[in-house]
Protein backbone atom coordinates (compact mmCIF):
# COMPACT_ATOMS: atom_id res chain seq x y z
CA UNK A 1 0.00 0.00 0.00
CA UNK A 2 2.54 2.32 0.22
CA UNK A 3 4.42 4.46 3.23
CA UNK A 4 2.01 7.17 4.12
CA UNK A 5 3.45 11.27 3.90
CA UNK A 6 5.10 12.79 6.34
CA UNK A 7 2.91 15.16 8.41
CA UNK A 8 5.19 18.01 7.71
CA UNK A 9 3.89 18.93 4.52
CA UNK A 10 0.07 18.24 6.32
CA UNK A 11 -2.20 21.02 6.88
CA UNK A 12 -2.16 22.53 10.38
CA UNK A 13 -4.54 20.55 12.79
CA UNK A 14 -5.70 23.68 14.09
CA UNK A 15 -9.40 25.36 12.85
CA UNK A 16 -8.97 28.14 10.98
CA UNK A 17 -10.13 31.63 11.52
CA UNK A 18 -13.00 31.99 9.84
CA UNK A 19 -14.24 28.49 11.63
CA UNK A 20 -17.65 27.34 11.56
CA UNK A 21 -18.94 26.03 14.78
CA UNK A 22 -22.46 25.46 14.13
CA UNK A 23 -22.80 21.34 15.18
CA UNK A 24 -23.42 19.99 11.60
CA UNK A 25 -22.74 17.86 8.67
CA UNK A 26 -23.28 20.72 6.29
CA UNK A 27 -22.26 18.90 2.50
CA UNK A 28 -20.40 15.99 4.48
CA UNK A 29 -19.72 12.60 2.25
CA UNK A 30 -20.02 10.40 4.78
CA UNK A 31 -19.73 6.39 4.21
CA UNK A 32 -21.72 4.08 6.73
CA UNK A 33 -20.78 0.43 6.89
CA UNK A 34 -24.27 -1.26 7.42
CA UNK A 35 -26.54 1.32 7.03
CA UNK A 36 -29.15 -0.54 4.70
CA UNK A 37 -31.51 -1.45 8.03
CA UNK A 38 -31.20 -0.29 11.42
CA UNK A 39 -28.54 1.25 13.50
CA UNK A 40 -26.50 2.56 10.44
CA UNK A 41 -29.83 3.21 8.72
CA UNK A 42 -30.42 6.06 11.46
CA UNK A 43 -27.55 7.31 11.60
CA UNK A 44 -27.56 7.94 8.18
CA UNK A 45 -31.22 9.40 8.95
CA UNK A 46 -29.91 12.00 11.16
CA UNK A 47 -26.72 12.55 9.27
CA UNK A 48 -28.79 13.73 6.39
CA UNK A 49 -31.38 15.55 8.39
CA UNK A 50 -28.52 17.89 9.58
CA UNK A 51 -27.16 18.46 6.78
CA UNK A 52 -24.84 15.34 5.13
CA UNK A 53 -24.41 16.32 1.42
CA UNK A 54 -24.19 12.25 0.62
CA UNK A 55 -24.36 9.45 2.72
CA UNK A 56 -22.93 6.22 1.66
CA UNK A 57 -24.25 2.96 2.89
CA UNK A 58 -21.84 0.31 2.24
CA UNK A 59 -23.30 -2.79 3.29
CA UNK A 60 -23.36 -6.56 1.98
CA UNK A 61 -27.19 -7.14 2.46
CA UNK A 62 -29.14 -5.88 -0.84
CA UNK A 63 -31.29 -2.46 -0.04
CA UNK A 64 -34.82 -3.44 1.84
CA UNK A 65 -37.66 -1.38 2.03
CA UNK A 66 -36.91 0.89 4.78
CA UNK A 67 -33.70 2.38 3.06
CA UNK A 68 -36.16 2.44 -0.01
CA UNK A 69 -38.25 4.20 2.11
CA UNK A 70 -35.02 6.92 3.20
CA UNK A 71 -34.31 7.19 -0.46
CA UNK A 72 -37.68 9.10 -1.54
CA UNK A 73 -37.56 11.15 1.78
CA UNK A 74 -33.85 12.08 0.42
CA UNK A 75 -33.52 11.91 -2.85
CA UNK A 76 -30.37 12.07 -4.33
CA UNK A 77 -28.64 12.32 -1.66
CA UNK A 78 -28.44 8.42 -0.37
CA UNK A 79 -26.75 6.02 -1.88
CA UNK A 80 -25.49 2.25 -1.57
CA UNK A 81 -22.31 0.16 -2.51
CA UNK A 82 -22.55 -3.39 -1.74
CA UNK A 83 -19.06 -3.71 0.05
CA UNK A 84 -17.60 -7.00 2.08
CA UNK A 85 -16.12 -4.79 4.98
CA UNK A 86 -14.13 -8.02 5.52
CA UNK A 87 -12.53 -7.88 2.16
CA UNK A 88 -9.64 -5.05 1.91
CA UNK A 89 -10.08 -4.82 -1.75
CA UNK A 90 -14.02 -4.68 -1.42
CA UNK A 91 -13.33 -2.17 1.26
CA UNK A 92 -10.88 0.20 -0.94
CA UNK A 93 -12.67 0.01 -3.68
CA UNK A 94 -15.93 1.24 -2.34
CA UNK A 95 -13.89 4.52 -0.67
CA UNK A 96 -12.36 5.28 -3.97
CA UNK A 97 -15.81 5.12 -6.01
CA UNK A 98 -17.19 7.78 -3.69
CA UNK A 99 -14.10 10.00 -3.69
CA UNK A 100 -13.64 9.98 -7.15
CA UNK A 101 -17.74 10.66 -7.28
CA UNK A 102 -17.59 13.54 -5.04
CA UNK A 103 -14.52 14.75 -5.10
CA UNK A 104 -14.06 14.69 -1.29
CA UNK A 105 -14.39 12.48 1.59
CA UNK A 106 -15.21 13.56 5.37
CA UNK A 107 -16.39 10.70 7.44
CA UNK A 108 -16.31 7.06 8.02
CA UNK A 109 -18.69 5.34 10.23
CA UNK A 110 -17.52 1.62 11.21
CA UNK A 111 -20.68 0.28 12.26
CA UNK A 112 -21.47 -2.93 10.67
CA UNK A 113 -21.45 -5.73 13.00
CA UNK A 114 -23.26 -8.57 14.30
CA UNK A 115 -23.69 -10.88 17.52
CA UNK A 116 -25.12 -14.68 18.63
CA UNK A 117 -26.26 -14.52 22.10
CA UNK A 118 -25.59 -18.25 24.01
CA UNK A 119 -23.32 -19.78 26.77
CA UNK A 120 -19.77 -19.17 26.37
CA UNK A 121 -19.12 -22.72 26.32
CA UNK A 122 -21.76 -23.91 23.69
CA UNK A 123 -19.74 -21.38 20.85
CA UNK A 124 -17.69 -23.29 18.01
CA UNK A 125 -14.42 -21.73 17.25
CA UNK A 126 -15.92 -20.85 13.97
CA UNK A 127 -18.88 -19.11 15.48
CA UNK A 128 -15.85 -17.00 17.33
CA UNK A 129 -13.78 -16.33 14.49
CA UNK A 130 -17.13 -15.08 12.75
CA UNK A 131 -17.78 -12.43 15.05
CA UNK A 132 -13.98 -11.11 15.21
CA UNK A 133 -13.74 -11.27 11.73
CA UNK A 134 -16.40 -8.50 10.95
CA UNK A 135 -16.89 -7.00 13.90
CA UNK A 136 -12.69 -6.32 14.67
CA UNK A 137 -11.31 -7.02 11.34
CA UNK A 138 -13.98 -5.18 9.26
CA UNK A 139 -13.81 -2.00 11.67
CA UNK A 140 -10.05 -1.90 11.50
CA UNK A 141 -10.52 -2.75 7.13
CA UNK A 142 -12.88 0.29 7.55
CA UNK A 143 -10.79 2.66 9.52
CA UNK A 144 -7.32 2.16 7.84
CA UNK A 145 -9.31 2.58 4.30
CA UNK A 146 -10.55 5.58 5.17
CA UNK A 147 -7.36 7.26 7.04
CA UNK A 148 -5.35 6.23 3.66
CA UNK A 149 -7.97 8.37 1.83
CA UNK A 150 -7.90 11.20 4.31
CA UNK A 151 -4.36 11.28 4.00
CA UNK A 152 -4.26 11.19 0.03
CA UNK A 153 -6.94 13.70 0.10
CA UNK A 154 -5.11 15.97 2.70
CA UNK A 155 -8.44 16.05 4.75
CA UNK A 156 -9.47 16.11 8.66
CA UNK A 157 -11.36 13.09 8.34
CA UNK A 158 -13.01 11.50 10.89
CA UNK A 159 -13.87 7.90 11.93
CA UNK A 160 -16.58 6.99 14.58
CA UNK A 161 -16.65 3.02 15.29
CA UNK A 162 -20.08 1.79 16.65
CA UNK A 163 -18.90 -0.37 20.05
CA UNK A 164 -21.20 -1.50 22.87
CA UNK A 165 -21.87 -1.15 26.36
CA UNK A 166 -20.58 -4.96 26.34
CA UNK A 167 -17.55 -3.88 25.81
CA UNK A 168 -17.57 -1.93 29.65
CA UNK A 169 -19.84 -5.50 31.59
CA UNK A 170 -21.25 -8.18 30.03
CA UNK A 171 -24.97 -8.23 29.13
CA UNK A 172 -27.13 -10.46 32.04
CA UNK A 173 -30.49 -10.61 29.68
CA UNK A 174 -28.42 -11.94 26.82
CA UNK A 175 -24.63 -12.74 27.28
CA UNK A 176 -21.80 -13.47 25.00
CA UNK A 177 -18.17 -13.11 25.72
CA UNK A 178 -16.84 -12.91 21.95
CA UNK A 179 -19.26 -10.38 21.32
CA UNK A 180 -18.08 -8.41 23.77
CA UNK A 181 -14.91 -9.26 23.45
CA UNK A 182 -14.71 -7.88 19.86
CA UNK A 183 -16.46 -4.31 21.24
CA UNK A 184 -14.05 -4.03 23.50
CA UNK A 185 -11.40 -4.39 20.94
CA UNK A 186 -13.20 -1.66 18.95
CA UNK A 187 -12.98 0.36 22.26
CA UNK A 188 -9.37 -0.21 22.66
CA UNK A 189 -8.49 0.23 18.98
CA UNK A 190 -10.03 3.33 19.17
CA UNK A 191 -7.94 5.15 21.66
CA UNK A 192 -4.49 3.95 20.10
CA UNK A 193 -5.69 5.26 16.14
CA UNK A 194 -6.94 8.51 17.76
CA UNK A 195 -2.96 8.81 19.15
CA UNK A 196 -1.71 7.51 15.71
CA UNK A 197 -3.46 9.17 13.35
CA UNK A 198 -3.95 12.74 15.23
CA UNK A 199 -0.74 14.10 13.07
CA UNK A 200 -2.86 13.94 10.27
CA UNK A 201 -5.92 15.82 11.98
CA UNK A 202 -7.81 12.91 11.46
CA UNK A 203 -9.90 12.00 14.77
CA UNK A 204 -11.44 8.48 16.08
CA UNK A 205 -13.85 8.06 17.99
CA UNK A 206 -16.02 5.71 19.35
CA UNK A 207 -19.80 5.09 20.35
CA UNK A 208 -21.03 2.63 22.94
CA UNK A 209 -25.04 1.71 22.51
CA UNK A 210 -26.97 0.06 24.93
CA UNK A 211 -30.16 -1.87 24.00
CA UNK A 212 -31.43 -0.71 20.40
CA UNK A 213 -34.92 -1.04 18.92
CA UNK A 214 -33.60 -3.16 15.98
CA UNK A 215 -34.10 -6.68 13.96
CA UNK A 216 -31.38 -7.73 16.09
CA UNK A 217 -33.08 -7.23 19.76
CA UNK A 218 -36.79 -8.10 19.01
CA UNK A 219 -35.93 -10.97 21.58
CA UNK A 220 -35.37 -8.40 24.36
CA UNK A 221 -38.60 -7.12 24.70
CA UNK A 222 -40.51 -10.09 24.60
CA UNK A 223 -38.59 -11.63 27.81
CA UNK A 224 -41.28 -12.25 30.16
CA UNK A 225 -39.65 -10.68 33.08
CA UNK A 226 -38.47 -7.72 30.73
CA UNK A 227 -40.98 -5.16 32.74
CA UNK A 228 -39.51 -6.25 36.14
CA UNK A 229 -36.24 -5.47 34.74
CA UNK A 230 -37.43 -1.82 33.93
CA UNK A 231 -39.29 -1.45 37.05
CA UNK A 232 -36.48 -1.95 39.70
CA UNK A 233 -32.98 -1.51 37.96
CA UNK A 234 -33.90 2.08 37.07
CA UNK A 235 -33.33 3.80 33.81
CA UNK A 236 -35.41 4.57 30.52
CA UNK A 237 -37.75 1.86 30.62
CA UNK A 238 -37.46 1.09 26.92
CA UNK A 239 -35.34 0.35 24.01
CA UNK A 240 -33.11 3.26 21.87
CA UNK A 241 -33.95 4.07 18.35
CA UNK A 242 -31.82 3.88 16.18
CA UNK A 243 -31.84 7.84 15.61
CA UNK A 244 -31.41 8.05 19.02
CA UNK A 245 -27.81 7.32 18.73
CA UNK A 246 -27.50 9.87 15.92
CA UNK A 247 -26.77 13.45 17.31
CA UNK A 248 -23.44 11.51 18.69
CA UNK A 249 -22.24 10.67 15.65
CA UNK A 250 -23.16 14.10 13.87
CA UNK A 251 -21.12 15.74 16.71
CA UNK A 252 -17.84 13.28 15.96
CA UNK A 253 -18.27 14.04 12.64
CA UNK A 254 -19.17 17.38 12.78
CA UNK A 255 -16.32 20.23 12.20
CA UNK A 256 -17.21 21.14 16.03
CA UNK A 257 -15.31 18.25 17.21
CA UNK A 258 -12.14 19.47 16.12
CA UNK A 259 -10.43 18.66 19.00
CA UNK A 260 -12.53 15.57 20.75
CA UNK A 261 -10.62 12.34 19.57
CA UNK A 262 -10.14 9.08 21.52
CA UNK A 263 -13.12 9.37 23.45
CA UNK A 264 -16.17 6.80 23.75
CA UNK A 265 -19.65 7.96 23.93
CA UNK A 266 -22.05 5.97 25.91
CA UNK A 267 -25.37 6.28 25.16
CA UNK A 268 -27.41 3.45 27.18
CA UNK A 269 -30.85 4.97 28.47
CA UNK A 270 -31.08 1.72 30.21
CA UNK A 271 -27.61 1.20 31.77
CA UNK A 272 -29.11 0.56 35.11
CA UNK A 273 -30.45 -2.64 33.49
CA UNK A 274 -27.79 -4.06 32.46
């Protein structure tokens, strides 16, 4: 791939004088690993409603009727490249069709994951090597496609990775350990490309959901002691949606965070439940 340029020829890291600080998106191209259905699909929702000039969903699944649904409300302004985030190759390729489209490239959301819920000891190695392999490897694929680009492009890019509030204690209404074993990779690799990559003005960041209203979590609600849960551990007594999550990942992406790298964001209405 090539040794990357030296930072002394790099634009100052420092916002310029004329600065906008308004929290926005304002034009953005932004790519969002699974955004065709629900986390990535709202953040993409609120990325455009403040502002996003494209959104890219890059996402292996074909388009379903919801994102169908976000392309009328936005046309034009939505798109989709199906993209392996496990393949380096698929990856690249989909960041250099939207640069070379747009001319620019701003932000990179890492979000596409997945999880299996079940005793530790009932996994198969390849159920465990599944979940690292898009969940870690994808999200670093993602991240060092993107900072490569940023670099080329002599931009302040930023990169938000979706984690999870497994990554901080494990889940009690539905554990698994290599789930949150790969979030808390995510965390970690998070803090250490923040320190890397900072040089280059390019921040990483990193946001940690708690339970979210998606296709993933139906299972959650119907628990029959789910409404004991809510009563006596305390905390919004309900499931996120998925936009929920998105005025976190505007402000990482935003201009206004010139300076906020390294950090997680919690955002678990429900924490107490956990």
């Amino acid at each position: 791939m090539g040794s990357l340029e030296s930072p002394d020829n790099y634009p100052s890291t420092m916002p310029l004088p004329n600065h906008d600080w308004q929290v926005g998106v304002k034009d953005k191209v932004i790519a969002v690993t699974g955004a065709n259905q629900g986390i990535g699909l709202g953040i993409a929702e609120v990325c455009l409603h403040n502002g996003a000039g494209t959104v890219y969903s890059l996402d292996i699944s074909q388009p379903g009727e919801d994102f169908q649904a976000m392309l009328k409300k936005f046309p034009g302004r939505l798109e989709f490249i199906h993209t392996d985030v496990t393949s380096e190759e698929s990856v690249k390729s989909a960041v250099d069709q939207i640069a070379e489209a747009k001319g620019r490239f701003d932000g990179m959301v890492a979000n596409a994951g997945a999880t299996k819920h079940q005793p530790a000891l009932d996994f198969t190695m390849e159920q465990v090597e599944k979940l690292f392999r898009l969940n870690v490897f994808g999200a670093w694929i993602c991240a060092t496609a993107a900072a490569r680009k940023f670099i080329e492009l002599k931009t302040k890019g930023s990169i938000v990775f979706t984690a999870s509030m497994t990554s901080y204690r494990p889940n009690r209404a539905a554990p698994s350990a290599p789930y949150g074993g790969t979030k808390a990779a995510v965390r970690n690799m998070t803090h250490t490309l923040a320190m890397e990559w900072a040089q280059y003005g390019i921040r990483v960041n990193s946001i940690s959901p708690g339970y979210v209203k998606t296709a993933l979590t139906y299972y959650v609600e119907t628990s029959p002691d789910w409404g004991t849960k809510m009563k006596y551990y305390g905390g919004m007594p309900r499931l996120a949606l998925p936009q929920e999550l998105g005025g976190a990942y505007v402000y990482l992406l935003s201009d206004t965070a010139t300076y906020t790298t390294g950090i997680d964001i919690p955002i678990a209405g429900i924490v107490g439940g956990w």
